[in-house]
PDB file of N, CA and C in Angstrom:
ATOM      1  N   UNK A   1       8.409  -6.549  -9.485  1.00  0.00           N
ATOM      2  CA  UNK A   1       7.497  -6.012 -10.474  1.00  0.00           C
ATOM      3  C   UNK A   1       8.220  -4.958 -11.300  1.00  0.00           C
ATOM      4  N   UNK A   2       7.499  -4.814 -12.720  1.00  0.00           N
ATOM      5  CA  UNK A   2       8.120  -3.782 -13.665  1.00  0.00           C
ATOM      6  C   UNK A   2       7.058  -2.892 -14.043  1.00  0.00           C
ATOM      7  N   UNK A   3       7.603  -1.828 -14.350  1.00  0.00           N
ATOM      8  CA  UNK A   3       6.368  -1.199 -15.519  1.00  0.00           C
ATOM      9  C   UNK A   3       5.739  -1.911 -16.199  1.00  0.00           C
ATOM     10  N   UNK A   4       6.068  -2.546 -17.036  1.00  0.00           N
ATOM     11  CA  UNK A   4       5.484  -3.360 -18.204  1.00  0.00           C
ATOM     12  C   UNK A   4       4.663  -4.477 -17.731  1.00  0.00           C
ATOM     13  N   UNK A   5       4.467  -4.650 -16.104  1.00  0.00           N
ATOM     14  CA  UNK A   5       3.863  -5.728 -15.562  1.00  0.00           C
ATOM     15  C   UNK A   5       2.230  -4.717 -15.593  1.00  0.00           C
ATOM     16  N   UNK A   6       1.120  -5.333 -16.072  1.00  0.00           N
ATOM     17  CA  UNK A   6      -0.441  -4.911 -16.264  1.00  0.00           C
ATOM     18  C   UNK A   6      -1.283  -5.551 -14.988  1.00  0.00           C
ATOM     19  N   UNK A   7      -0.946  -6.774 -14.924  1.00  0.00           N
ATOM     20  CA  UNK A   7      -1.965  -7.391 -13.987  1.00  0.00           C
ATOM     21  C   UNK A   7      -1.460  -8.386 -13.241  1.00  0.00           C
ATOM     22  N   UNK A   8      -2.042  -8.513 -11.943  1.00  0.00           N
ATOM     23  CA  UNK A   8      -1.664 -10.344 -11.188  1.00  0.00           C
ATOM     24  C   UNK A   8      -3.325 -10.761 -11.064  1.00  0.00           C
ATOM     25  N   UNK A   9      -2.897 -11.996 -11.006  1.00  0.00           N
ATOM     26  CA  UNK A   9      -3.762 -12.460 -10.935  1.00  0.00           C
ATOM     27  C   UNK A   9      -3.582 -13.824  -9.954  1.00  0.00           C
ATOM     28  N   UNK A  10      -4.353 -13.672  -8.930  1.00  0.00           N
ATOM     29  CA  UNK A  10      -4.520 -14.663  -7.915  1.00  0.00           C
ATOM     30  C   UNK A  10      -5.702 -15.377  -7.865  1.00  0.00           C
ATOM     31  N   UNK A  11      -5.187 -16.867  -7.735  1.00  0.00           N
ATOM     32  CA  UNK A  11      -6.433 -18.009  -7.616  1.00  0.00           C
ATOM     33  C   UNK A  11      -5.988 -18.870  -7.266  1.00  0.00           C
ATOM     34  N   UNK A  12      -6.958 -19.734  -6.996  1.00  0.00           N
ATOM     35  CA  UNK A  12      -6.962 -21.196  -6.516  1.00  0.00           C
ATOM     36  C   UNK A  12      -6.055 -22.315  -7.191  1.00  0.00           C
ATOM     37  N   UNK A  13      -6.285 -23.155  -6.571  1.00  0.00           N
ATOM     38  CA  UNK A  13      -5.854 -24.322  -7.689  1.00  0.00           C
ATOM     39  C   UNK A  13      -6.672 -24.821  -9.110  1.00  0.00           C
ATOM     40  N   UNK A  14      -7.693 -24.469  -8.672  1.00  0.00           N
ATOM     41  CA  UNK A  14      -8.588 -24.775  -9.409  1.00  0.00           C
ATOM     42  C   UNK A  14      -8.496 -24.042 -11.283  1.00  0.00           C
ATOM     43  N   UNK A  15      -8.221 -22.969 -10.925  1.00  0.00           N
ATOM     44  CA  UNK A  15      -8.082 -21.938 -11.816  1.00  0.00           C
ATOM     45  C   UNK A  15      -6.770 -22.532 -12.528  1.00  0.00           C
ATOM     46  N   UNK A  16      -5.571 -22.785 -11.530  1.00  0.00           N
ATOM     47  CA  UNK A  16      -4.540 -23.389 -12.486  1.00  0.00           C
ATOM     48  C   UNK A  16      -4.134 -24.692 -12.738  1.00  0.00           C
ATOM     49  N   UNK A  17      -4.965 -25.340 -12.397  1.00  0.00           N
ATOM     50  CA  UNK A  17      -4.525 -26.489 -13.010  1.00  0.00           C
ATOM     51  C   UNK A  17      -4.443 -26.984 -14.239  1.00  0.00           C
ATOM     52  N   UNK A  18      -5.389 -26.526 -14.846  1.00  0.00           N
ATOM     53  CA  UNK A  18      -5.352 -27.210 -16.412  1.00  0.00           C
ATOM     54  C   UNK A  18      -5.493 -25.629 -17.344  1.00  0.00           C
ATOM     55  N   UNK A  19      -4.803 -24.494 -16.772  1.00  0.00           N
ATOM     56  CA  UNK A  19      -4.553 -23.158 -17.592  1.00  0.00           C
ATOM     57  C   UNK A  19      -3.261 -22.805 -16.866  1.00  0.00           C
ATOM     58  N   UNK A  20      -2.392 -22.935 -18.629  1.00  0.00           N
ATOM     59  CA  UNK A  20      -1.065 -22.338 -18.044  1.00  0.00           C
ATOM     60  C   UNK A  20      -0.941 -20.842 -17.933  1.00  0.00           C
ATOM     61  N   UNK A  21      -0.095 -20.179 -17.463  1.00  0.00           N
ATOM     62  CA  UNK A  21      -0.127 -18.787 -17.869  1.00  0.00           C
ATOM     63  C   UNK A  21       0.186 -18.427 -18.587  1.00  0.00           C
ATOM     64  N   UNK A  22       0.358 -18.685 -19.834  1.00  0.00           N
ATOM     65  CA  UNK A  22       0.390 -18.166 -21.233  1.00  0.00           C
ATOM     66  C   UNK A  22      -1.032 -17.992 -22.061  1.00  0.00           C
ATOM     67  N   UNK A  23      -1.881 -19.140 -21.385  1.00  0.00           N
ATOM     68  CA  UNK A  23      -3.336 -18.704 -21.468  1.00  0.00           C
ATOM     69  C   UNK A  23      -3.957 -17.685 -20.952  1.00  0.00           C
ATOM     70  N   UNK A  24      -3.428 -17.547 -19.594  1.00  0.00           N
ATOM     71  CA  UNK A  24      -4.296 -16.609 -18.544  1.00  0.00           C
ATOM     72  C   UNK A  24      -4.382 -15.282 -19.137  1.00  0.00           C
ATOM     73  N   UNK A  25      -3.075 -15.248 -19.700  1.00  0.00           N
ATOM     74  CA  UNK A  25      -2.135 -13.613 -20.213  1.00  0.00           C
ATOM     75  C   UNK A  25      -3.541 -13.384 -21.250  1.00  0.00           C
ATOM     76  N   UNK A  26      -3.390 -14.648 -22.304  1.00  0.00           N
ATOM     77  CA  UNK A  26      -4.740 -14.938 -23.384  1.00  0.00           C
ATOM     78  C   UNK A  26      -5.837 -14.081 -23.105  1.00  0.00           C
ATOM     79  N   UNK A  27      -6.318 -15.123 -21.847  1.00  0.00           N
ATOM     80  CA  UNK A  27      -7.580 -14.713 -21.503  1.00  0.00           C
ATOM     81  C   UNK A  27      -8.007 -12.815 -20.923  1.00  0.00           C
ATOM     82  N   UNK A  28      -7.035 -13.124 -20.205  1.00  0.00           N
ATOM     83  CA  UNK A  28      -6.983 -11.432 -19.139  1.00  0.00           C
ATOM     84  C   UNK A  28      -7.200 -10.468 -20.064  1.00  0.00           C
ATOM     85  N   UNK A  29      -5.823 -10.385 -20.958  1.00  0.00           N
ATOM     86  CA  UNK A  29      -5.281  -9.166 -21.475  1.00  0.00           C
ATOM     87  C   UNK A  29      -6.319  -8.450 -22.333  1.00  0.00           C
ATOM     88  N   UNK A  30      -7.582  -8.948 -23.076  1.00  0.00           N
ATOM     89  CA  UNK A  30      -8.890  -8.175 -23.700  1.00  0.00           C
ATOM     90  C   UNK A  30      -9.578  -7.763 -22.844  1.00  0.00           C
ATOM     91  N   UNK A  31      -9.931  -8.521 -21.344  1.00  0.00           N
ATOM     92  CA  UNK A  31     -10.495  -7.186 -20.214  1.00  0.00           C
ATOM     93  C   UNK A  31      -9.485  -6.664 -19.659  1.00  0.00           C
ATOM     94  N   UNK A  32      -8.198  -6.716 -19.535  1.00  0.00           N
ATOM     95  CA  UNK A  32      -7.193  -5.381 -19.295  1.00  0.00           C
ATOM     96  C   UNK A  32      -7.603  -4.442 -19.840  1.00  0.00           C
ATOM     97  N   UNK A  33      -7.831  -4.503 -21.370  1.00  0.00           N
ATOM     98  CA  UNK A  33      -7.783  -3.455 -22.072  1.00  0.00           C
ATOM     99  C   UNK A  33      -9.156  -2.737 -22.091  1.00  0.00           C
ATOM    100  N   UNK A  34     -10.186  -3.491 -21.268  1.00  0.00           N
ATOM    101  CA  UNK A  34     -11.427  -2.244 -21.426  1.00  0.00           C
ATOM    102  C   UNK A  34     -11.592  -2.337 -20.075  1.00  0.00           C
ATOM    103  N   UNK A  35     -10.314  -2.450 -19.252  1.00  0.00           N
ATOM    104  CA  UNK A  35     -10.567  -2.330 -17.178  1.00  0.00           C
ATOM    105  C   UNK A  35     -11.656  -3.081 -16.837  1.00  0.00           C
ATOM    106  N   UNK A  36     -12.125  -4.209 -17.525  1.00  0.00           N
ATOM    107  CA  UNK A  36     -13.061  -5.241 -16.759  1.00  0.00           C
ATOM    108  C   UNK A  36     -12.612  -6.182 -15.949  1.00  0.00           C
ATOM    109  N   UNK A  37     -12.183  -6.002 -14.747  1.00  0.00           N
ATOM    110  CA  UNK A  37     -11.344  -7.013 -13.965  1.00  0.00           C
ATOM    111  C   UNK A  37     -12.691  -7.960 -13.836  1.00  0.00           C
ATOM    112  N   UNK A  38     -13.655  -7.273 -13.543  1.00  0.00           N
ATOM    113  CA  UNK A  38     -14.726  -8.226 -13.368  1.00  0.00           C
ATOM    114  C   UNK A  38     -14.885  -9.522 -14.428  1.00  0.00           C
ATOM    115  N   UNK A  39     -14.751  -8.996 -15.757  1.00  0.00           N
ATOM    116  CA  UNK A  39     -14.884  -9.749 -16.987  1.00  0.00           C
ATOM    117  C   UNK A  39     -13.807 -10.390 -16.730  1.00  0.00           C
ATOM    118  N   UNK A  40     -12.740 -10.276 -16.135  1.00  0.00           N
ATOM    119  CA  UNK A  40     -11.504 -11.325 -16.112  1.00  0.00           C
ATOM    120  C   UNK A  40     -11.830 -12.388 -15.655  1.00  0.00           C
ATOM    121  N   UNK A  41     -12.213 -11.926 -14.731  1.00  0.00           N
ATOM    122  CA  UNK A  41     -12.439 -13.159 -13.501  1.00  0.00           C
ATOM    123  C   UNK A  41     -13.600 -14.188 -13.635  1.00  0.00           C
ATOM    124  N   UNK A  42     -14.490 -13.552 -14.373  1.00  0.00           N
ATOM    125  CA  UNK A  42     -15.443 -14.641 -14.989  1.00  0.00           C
ATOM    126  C   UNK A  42     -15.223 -15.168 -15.921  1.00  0.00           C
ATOM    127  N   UNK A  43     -14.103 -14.843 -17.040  1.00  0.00           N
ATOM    128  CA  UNK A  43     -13.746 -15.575 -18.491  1.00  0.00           C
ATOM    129  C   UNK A  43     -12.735 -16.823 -17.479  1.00  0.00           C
ATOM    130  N   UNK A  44     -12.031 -16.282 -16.870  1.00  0.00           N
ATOM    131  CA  UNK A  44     -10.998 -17.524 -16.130  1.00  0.00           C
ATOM    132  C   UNK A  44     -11.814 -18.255 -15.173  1.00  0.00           C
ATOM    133  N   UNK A  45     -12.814 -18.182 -14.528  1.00  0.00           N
ATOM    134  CA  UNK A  45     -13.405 -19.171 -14.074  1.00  0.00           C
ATOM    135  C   UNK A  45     -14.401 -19.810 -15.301  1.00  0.00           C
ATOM    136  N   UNK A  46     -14.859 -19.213 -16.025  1.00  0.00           N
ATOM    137  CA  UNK A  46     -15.519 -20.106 -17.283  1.00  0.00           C
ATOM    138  C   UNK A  46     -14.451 -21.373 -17.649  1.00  0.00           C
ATOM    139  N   UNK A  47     -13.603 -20.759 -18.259  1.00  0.00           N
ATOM    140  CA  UNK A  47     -12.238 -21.110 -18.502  1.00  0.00           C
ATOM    141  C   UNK A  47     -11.788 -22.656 -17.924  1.00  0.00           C
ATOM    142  N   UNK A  48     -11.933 -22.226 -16.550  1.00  0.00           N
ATOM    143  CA  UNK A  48     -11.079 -23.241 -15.322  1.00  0.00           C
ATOM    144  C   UNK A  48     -12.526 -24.249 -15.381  1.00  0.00           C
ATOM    145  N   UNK A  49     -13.656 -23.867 -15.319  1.00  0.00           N
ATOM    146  CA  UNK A  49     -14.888 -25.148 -15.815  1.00  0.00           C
ATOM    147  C   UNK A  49     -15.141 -25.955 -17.020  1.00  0.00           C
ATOM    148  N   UNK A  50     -14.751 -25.150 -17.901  1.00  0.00           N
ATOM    149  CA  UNK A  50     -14.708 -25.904 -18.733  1.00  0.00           C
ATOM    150  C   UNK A  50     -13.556 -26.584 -19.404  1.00  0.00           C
ATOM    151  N   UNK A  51     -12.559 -26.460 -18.543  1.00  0.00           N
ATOM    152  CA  UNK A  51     -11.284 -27.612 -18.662  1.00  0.00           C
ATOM    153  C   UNK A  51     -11.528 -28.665 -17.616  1.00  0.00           C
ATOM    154  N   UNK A  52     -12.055 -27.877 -16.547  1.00  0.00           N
ATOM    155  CA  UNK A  52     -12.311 -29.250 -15.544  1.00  0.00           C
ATOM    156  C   UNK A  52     -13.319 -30.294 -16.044  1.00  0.00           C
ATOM    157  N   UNK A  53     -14.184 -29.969 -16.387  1.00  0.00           N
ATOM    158  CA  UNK A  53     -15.194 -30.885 -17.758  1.00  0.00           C
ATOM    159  C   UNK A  53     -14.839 -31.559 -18.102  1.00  0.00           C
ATOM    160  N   UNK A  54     -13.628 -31.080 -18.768  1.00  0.00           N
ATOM    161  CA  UNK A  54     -12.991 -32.312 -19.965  1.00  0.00           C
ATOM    162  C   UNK A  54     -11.971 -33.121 -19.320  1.00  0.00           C
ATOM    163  N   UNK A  55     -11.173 -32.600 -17.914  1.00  0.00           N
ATOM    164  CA  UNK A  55     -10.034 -33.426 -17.746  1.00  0.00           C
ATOM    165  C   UNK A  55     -11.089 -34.188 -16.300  1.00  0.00           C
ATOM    166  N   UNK A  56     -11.488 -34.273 -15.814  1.00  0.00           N
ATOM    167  CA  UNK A  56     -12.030 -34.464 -14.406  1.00  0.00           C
ATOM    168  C   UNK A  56     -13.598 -34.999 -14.487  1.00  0.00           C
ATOM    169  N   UNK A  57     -14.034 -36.337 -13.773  1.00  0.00           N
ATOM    170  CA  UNK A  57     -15.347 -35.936 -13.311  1.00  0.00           C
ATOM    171  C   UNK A  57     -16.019 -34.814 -11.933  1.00  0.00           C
ATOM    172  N   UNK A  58     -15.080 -34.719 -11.147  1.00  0.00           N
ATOM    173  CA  UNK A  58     -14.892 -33.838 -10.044  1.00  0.00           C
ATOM    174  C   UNK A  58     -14.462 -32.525 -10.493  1.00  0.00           C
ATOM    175  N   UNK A  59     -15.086 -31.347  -9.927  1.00  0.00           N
ATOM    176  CA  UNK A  59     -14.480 -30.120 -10.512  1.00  0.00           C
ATOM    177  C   UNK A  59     -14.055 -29.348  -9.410  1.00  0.00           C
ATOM    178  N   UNK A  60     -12.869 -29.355  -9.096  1.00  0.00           N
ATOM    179  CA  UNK A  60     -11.993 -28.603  -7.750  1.00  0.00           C
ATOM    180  C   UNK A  60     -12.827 -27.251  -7.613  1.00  0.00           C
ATOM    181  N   UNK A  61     -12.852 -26.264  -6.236  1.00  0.00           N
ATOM    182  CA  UNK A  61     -12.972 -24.876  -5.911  1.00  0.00           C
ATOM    183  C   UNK A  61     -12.119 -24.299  -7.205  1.00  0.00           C
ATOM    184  N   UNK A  62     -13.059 -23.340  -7.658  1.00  0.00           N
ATOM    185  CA  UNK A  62     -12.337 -22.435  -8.725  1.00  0.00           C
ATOM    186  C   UNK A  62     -12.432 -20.747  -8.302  1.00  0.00           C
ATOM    187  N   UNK A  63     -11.704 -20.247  -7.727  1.00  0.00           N
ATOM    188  CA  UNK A  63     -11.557 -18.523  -6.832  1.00  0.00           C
ATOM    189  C   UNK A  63     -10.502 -17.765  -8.140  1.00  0.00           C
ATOM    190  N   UNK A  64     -10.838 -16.837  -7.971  1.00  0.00           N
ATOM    191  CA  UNK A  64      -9.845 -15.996  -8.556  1.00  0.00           C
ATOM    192  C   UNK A  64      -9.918 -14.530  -8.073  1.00  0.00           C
ATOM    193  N   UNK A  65      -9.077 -13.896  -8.670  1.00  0.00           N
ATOM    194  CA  UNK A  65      -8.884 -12.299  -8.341  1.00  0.00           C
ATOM    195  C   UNK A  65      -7.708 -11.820  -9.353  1.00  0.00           C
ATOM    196  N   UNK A  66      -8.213 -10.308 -10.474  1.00  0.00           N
ATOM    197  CA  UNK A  66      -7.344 -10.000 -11.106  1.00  0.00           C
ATOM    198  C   UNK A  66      -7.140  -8.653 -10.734  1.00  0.00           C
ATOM    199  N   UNK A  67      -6.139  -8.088 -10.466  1.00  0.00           N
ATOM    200  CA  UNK A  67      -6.001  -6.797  -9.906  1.00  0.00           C
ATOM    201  C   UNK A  67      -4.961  -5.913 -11.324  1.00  0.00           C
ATOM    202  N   UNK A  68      -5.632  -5.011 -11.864  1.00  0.00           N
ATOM    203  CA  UNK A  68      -4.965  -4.377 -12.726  1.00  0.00           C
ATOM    204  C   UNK A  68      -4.000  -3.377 -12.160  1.00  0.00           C
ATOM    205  N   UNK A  69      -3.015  -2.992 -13.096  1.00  0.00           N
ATOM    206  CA  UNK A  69      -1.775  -2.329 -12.411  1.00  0.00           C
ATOM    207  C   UNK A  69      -2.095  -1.106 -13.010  1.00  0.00           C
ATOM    208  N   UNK A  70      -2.117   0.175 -12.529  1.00  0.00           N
ATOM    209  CA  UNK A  70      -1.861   1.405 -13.396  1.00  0.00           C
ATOM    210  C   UNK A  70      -0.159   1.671 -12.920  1.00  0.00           C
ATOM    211  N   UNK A  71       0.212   1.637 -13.492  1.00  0.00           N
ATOM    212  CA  UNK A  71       2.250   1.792 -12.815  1.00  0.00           C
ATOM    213  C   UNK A  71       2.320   3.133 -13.565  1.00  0.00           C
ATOM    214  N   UNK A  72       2.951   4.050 -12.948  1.00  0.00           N
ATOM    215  CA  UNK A  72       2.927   5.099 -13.684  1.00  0.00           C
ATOM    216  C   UNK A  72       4.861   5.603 -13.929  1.00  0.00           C
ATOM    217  N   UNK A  73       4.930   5.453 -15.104  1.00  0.00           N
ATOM    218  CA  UNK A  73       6.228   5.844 -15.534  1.00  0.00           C
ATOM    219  C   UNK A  73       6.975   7.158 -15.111  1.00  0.00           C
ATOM    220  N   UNK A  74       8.353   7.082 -14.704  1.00  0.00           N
ATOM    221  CA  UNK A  74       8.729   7.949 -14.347  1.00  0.00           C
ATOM    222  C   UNK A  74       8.867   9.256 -15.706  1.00  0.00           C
TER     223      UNK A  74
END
């Protein structure tokens, strides 16, 4: 990890299968910025349903968890 690292974010398969992380970054990084981890985690499971919609009649377990970083610079 670096300073410049804000958030991880852990989930299922579900969550990544059809969102790369260049999306996730997408999605996250506007509740980074007002500390809604909560709001994270419900835009990426919205997210992860409504791709499973379109690619799947079956929609896998979708879990997540975004944990924001405060890293404090030396």
């Amino acid at each position: 990890m670096t300073p410049e690292d804000k958030f991880i974010c852990l989930g299922s398969d579900g969550i990544f299968e059809f969102i790369p992380n260049e999306d996730i970054v997408k999605i996250v990084v506007p509740h980074w910025r007002l500390q809604d981890s909560d709001g994270a985690c419900k835009a990426l499971a919205k997210e992860a349903h409504n791709r499973w919609c379109k690619e799947e009649e079956v929609i896998d377990d979708i879990t997540c968890i975004c944990v924001f970083l405060n890293v404090l610079k030396a």
